[in-house]
C-alpha atoms as a PDB file:
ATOM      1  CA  UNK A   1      24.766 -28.972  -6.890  1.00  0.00           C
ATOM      2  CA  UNK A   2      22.821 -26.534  -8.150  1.00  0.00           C
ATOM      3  CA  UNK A   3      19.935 -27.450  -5.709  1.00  0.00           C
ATOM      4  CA  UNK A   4      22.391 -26.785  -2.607  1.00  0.00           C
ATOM      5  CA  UNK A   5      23.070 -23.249  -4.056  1.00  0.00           C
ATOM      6  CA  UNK A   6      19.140 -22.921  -4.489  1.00  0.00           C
ATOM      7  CA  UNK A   7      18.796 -23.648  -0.728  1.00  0.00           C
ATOM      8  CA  UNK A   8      22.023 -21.985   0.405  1.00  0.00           C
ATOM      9  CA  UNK A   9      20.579 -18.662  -1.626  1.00  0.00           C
ATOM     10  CA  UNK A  10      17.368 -18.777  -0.020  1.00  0.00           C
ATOM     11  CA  UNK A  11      18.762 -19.405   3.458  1.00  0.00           C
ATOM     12  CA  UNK A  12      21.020 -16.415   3.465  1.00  0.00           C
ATOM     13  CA  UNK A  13      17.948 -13.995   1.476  1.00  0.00           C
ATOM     14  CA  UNK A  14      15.633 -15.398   4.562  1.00  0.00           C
ATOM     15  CA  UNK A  15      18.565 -14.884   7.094  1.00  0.00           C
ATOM     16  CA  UNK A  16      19.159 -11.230   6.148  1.00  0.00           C
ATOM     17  CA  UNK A  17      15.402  -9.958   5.823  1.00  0.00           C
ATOM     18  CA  UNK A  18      14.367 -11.763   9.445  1.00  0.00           C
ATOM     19  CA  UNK A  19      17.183 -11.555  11.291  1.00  0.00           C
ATOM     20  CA  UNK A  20      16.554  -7.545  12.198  1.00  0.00           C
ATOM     21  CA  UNK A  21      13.481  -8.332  12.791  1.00  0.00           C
ATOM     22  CA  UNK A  22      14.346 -11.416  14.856  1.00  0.00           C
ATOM     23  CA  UNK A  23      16.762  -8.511  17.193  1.00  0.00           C
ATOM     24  CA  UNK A  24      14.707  -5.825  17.142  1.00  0.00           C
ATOM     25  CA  UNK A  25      10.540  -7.146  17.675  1.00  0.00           C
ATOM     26  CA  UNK A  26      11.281  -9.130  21.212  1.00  0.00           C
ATOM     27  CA  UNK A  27      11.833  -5.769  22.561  1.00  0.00           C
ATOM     28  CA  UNK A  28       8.122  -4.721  22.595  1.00  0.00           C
ATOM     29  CA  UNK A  29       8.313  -6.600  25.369  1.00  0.00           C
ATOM     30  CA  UNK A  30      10.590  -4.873  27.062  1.00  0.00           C
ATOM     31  CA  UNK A  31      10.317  -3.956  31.091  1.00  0.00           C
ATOM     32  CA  UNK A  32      12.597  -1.099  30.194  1.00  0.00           C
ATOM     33  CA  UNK A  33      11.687   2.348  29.439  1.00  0.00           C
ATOM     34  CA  UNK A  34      14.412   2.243  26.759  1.00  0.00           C
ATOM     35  CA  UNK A  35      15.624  -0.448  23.974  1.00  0.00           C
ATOM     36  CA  UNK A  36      18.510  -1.873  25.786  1.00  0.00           C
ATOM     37  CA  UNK A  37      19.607  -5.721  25.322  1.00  0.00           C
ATOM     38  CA  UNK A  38      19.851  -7.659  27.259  1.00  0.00           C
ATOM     39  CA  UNK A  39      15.789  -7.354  28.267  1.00  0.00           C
ATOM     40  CA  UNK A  40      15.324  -6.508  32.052  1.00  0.00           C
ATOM     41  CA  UNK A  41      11.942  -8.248  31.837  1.00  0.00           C
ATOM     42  CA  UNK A  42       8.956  -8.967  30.123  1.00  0.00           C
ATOM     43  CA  UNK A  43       5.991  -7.091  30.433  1.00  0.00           C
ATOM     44  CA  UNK A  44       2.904  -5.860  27.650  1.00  0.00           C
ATOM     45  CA  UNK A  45       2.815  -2.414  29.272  1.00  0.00           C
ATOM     46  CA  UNK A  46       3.797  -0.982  26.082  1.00  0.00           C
ATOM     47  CA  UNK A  47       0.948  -2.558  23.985  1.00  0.00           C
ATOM     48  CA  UNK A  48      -1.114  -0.600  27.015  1.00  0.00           C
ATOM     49  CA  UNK A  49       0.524   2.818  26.072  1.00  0.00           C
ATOM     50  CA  UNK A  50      -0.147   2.683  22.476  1.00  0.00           C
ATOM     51  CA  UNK A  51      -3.962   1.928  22.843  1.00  0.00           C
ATOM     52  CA  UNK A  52      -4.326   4.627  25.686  1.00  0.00           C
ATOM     53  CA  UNK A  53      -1.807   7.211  24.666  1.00  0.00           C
ATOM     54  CA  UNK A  54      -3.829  10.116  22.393  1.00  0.00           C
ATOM     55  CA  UNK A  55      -0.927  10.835  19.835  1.00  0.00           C
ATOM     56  CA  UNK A  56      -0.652   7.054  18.405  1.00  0.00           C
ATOM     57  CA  UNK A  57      -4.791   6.185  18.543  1.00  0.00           C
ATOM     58  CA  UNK A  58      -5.865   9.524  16.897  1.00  0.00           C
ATOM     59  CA  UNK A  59      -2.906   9.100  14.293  1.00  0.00           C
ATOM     60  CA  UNK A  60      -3.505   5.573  13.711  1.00  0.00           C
ATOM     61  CA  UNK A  61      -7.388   6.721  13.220  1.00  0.00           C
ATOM     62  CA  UNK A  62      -6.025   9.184  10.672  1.00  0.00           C
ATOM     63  CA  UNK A  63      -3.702   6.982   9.154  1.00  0.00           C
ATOM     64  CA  UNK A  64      -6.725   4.512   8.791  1.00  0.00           C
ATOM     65  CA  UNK A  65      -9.195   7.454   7.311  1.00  0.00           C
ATOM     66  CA  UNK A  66      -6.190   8.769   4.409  1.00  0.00           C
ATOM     67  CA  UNK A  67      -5.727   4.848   3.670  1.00  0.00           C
ATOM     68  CA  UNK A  68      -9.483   4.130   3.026  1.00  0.00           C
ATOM     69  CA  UNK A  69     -10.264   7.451   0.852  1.00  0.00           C
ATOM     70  CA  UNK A  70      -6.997   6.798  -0.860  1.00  0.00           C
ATOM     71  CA  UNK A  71      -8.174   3.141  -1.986  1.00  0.00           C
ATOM     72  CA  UNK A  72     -11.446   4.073  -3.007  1.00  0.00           C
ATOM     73  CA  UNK A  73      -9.940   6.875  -5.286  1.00  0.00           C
ATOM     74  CA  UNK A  74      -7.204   4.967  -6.488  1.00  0.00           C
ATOM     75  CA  UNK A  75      -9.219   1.962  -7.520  1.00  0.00           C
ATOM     76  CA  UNK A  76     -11.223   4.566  -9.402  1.00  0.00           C
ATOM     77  CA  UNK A  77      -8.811   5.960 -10.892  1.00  0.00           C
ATOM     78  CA  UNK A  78      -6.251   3.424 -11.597  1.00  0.00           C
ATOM     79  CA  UNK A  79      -8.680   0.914 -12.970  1.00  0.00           C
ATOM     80  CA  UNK A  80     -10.126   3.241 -15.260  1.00  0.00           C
ATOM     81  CA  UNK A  81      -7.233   3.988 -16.471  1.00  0.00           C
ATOM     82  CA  UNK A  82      -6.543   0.160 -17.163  1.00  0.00           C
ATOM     83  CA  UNK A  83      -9.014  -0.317 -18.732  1.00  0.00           C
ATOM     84  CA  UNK A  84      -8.463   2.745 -21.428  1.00  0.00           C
ATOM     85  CA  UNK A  85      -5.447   1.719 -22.032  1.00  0.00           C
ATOM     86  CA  UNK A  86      -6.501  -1.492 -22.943  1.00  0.00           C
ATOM     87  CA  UNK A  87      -8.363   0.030 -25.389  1.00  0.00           C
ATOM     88  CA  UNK A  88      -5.874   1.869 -27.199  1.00  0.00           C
ATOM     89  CA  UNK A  89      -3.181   0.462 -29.934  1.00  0.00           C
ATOM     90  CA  UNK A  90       0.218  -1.529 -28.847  1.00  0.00           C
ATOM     91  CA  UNK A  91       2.071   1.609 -29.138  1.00  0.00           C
ATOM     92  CA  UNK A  92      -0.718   3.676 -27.044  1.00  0.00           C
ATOM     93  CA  UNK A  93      -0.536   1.254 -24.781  1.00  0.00           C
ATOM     94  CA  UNK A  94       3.708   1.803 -24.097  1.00  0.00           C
ATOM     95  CA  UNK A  95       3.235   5.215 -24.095  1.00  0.00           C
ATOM     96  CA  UNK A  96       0.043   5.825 -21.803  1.00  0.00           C
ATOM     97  CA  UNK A  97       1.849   2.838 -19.488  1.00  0.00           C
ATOM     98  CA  UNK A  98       4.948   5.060 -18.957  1.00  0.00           C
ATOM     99  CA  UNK A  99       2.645   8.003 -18.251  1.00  0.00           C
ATOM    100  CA  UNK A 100       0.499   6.488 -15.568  1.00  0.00           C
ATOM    101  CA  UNK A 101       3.351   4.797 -14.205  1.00  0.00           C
ATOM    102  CA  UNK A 102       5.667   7.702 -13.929  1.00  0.00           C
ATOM    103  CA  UNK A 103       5.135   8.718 -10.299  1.00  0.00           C
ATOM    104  CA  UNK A 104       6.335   5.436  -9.275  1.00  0.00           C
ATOM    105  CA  UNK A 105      10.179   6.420 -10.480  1.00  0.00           C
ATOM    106  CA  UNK A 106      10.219   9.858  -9.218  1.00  0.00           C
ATOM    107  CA  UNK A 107      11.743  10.492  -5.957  1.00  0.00           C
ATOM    108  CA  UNK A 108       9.415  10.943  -2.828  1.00  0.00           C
ATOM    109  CA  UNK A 109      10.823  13.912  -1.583  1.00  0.00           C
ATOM    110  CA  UNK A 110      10.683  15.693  -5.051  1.00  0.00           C
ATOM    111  CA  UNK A 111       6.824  14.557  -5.320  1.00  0.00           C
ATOM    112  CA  UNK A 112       6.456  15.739  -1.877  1.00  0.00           C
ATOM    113  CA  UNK A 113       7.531  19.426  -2.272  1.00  0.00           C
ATOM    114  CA  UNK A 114       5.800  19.746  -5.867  1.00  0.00           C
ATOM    115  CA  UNK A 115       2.722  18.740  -4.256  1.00  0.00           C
ATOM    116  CA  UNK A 116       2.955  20.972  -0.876  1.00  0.00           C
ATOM    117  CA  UNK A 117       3.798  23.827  -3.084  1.00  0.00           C
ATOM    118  CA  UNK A 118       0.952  22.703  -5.668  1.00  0.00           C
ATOM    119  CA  UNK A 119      -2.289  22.248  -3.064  1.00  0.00           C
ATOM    120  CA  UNK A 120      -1.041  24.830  -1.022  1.00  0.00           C
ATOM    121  CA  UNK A 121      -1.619  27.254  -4.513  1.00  0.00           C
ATOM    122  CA  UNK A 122      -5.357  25.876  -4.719  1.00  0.00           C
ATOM    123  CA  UNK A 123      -6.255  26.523  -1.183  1.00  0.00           C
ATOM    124  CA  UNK A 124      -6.348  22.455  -0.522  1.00  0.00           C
ATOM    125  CA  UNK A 125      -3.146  22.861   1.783  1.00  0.00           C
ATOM    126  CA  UNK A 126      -2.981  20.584   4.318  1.00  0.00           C
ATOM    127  CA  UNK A 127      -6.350  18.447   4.624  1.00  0.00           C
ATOM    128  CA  UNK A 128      -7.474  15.486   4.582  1.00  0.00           C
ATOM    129  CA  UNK A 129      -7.906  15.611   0.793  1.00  0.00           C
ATOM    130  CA  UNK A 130      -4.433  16.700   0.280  1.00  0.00           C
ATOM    131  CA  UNK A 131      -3.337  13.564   1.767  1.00  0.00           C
ATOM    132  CA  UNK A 132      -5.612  10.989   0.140  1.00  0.00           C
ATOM    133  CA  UNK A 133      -4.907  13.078  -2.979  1.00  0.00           C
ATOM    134  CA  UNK A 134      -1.501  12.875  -2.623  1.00  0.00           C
ATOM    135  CA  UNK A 135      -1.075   9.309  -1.136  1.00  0.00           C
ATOM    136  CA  UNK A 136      -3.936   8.559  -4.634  1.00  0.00           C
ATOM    137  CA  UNK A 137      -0.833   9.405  -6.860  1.00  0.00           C
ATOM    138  CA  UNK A 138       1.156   7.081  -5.438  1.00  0.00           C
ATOM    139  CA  UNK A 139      -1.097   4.426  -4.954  1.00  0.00           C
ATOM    140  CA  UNK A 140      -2.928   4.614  -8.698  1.00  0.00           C
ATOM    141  CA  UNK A 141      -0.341   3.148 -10.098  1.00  0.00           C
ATOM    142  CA  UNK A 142      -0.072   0.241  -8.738  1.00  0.00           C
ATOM    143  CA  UNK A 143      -3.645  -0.446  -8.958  1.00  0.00           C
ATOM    144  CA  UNK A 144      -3.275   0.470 -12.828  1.00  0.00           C
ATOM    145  CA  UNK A 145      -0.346  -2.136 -13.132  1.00  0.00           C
ATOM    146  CA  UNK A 146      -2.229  -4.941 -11.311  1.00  0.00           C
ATOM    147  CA  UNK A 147      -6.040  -4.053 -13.000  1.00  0.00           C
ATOM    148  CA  UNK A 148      -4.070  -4.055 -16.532  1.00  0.00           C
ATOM    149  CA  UNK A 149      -1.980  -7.326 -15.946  1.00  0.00           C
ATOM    150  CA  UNK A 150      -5.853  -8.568 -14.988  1.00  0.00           C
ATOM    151  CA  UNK A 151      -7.239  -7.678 -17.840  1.00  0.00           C
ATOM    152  CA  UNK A 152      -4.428  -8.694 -20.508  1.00  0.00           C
ATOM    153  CA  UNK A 153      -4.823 -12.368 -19.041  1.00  0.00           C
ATOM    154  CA  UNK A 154      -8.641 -12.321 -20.297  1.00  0.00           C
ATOM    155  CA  UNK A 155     -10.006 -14.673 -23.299  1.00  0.00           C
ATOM    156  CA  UNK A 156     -11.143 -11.279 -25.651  1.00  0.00           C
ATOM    157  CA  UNK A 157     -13.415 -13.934 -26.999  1.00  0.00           C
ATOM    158  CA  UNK A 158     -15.603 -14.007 -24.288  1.00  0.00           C
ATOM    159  CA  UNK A 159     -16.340 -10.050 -24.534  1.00  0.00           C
ATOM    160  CA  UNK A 160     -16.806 -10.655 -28.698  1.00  0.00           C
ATOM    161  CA  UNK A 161     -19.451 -13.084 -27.847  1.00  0.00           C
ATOM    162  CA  UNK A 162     -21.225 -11.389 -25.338  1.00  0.00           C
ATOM    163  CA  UNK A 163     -21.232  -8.594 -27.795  1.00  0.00           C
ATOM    164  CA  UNK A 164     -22.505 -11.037 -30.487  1.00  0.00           C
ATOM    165  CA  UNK A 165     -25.256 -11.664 -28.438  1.00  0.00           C
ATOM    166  CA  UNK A 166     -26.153  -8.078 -28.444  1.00  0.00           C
ATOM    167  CA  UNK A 167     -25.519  -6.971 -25.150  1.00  0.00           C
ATOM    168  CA  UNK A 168     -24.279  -3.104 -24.480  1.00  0.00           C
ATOM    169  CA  UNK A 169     -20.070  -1.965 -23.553  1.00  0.00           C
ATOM    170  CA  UNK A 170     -21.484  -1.473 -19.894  1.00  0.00           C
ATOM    171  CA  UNK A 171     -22.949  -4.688 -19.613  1.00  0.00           C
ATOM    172  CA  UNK A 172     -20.337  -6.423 -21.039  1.00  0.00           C
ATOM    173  CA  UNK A 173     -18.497  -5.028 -18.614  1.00  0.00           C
ATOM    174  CA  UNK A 174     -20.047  -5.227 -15.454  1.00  0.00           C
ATOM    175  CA  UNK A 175     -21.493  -8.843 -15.970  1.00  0.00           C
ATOM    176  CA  UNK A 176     -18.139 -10.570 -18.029  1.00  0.00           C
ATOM    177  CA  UNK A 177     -15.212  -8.366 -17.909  1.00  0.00           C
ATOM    178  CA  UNK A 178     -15.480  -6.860 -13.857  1.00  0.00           C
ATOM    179  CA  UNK A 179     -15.828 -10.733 -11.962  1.00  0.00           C
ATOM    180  CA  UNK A 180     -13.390 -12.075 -14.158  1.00  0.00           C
ATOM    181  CA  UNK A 181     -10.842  -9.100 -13.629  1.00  0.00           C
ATOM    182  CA  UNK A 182     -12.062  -8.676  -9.657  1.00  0.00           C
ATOM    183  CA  UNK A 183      -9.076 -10.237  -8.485  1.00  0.00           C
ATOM    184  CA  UNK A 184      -6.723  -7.571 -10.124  1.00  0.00           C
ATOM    185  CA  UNK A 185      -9.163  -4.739  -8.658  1.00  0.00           C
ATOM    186  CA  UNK A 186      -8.560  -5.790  -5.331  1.00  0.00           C
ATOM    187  CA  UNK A 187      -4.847  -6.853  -5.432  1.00  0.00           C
ATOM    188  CA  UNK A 188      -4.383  -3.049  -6.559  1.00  0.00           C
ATOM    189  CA  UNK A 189      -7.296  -2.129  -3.369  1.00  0.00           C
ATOM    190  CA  UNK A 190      -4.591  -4.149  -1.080  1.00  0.00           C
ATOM    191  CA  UNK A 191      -1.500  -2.464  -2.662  1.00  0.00           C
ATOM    192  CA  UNK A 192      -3.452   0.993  -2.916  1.00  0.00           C
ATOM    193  CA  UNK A 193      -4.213   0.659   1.178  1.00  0.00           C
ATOM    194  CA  UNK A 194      -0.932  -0.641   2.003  1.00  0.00           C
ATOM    195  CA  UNK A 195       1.134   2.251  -0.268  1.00  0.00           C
ATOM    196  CA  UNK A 196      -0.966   5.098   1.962  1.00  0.00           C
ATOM    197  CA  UNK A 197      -1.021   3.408   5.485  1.00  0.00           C
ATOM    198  CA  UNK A 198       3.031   3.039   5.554  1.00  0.00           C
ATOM    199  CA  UNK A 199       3.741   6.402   3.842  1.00  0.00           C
ATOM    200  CA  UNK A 200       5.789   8.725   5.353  1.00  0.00           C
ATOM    201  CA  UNK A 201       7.966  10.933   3.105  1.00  0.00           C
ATOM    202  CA  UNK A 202       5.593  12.695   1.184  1.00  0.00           C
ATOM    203  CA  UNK A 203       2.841  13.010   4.397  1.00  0.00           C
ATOM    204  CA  UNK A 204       5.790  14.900   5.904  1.00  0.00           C
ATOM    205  CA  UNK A 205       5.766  17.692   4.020  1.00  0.00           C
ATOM    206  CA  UNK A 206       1.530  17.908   3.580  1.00  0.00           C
ATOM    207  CA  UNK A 207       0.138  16.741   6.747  1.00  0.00           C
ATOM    208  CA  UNK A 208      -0.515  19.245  10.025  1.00  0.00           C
ATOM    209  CA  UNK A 209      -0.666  18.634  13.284  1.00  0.00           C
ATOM    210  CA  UNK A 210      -4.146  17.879  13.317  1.00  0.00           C
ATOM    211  CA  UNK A 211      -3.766  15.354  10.505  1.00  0.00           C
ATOM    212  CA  UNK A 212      -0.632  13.371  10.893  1.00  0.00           C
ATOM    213  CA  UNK A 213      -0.337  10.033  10.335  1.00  0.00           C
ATOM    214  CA  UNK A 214       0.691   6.628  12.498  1.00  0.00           C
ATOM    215  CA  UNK A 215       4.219   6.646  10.426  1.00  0.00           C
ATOM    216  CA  UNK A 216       4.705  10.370  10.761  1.00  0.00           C
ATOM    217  CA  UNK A 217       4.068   9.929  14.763  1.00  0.00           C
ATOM    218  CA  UNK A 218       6.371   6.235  14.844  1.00  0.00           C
ATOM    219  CA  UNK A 219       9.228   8.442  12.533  1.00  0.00           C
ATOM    220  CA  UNK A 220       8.821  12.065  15.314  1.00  0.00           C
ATOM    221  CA  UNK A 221       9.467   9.424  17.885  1.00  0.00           C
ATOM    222  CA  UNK A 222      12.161   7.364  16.808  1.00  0.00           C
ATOM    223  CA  UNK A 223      14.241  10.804  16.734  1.00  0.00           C
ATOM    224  CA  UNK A 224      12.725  12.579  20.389  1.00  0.00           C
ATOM    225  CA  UNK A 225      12.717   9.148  22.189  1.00  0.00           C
ATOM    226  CA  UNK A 226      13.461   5.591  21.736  1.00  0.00           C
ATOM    227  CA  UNK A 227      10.813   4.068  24.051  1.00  0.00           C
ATOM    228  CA  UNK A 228       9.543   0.233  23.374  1.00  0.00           C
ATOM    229  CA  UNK A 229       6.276   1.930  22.198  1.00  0.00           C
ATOM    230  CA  UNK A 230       7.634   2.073  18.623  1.00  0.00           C
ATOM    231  CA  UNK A 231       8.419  -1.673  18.935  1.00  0.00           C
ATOM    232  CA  UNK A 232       4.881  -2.010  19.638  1.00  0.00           C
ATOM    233  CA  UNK A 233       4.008  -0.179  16.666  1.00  0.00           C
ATOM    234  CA  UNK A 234       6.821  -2.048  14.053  1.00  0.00           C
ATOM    235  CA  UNK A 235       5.110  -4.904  15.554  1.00  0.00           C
ATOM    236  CA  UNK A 236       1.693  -4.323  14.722  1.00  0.00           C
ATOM    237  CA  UNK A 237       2.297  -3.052  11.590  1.00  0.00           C
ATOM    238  CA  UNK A 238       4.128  -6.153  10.769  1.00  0.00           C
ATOM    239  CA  UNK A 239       1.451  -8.569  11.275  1.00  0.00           C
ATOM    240  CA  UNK A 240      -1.408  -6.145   9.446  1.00  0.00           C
ATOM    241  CA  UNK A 241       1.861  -6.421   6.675  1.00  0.00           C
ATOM    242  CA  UNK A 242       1.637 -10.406   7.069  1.00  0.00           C
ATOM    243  CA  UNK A 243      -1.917 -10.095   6.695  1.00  0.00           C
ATOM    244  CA  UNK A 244      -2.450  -8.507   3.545  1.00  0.00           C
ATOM    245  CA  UNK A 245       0.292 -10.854   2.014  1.00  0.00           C
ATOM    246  CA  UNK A 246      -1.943 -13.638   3.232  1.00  0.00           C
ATOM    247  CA  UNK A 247      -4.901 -12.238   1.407  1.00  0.00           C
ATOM    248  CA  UNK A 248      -2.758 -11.402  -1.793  1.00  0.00           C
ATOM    249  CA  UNK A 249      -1.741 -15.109  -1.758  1.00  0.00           C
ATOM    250  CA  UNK A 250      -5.302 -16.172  -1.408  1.00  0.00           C
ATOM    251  CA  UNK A 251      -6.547 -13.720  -4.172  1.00  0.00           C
ATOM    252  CA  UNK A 252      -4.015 -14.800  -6.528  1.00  0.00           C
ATOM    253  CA  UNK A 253      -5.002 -18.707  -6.057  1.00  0.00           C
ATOM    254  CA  UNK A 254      -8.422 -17.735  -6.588  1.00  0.00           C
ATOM    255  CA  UNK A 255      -7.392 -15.755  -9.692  1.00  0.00           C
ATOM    256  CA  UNK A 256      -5.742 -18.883 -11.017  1.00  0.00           C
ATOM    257  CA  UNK A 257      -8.325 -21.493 -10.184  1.00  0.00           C
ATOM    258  CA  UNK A 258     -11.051 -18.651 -11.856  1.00  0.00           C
ATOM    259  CA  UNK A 259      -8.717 -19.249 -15.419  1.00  0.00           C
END
């Protein structure tokens, strides 16, 4: 019994996150200029449009550029912050948890007007450092969650005896505590690249026209015109999304094999 409601449960949670895109994805292959159904024919014209059209290469570039500087920054910043953390008491460990966690819980569109009002008071306005800043906040995080959950699954006796044997905090570090903890620093790098490539709410209200991102361009056209080119787009973004689940999969077996 209670296998057939296992089954039945993950049937119907498998049904109702593929179906849509079951519907919706075909049509990227539409022969018509709009999404009807039925299709009137296949064709990969609309594949064509997005890599020759200027609007969704130069966003995609930007959206590419934000997503890069935002990892780098947010591995920095989140895994530093892990790691202090781990070096504080159980109680300074809730507390500085709920702190760097925080942004997580706050609504998007709050964050996103704080921070237009707050860069646009330093001069940073809308740049590309207001967006990798911004998108950083987001992203840090969840690098900080997956770098600490890393490092609390560590033997400390290896670092004592590494210690015993004389050798500094920052060797310690880079030649025990980083390769053992790598695969937390790059789940977060994954989530951290993933959190600023698909962002859209808070780019909104920072980016300019010069600097908008591939979600800001996908979101402007799904309200001027519904054209199969923002199939093409779900679509792509879809299998980059099946991608980096693939390499989360492979990083976590790794992780496991590593303990």
């Amino acid at each position: 019994m209670s296998r057939a409601i296992y089954w039945t449960s993950l049937s119907l949670a498998f049904t109702f996150l593929i179906l849509p895109l079951v519907v919706v994805l075909p049509l990227a292959f539409n022969d018509s200029t709009f999404l009807t159904y039925p299709m009137e024919g296949f064709s990969v014209r609309w594949f064509g449009e997005f890599f020759t059209a200027p609007p969704w290469l130069y966003t995609l570039g930007n959206s590419v550029r934000v997503a890069l500087g935002t990892t780098v920054v947010a591995v920095l910043v989140g895994g530093l912050a892990a790691m202090g953390t781990m070096l504080a008491g159980k109680w300074g460990q809730i507390v500085l948890s709920a702190l760097f966690v925080s942004p997580v819980v706050i609504p998007s569109v709050v964050l996103g007007v704080a921070m237009a009002y707050a860069f646009g008071r330093v001069g940073l306005g809308s740049s590309y450092y207001a967006l990798v800043l911004a998108h950083t906040i987001l992203a840090a995080p969840l690098v900080f969650l997956s770098v600490l959950t890393s490092l609390k699954g560590l033997d400390p006796e290896l670092d004592r005896a590494a210690a015993s044997l004389g050798a500094s905090r920052w060797h310690r570090f880079r030649t025990v505590t980083l390769p053992l903890a790598m695969p937390g620093f790059a789940t977060g790098a994954l989530f951290a690249f993933i959190t600023s490539f698909d962002e859209v709410v808070v780019a909104l209200f920072i980016a300019s026209p010069e600097s908008q991102t591939l979600p800001i361009t996908l979101f402007s056209s799904l309200r001027d015109r519904l054209q199969p080119t923002i199939v093409v787009v779900a679509l792509l973004l879809s299998i980059v999304s099946c991608l980096f689940i693939l390499a989360l999969n492979r990083l976590q077996r790794r992780s496991l094999a590593a303990r």
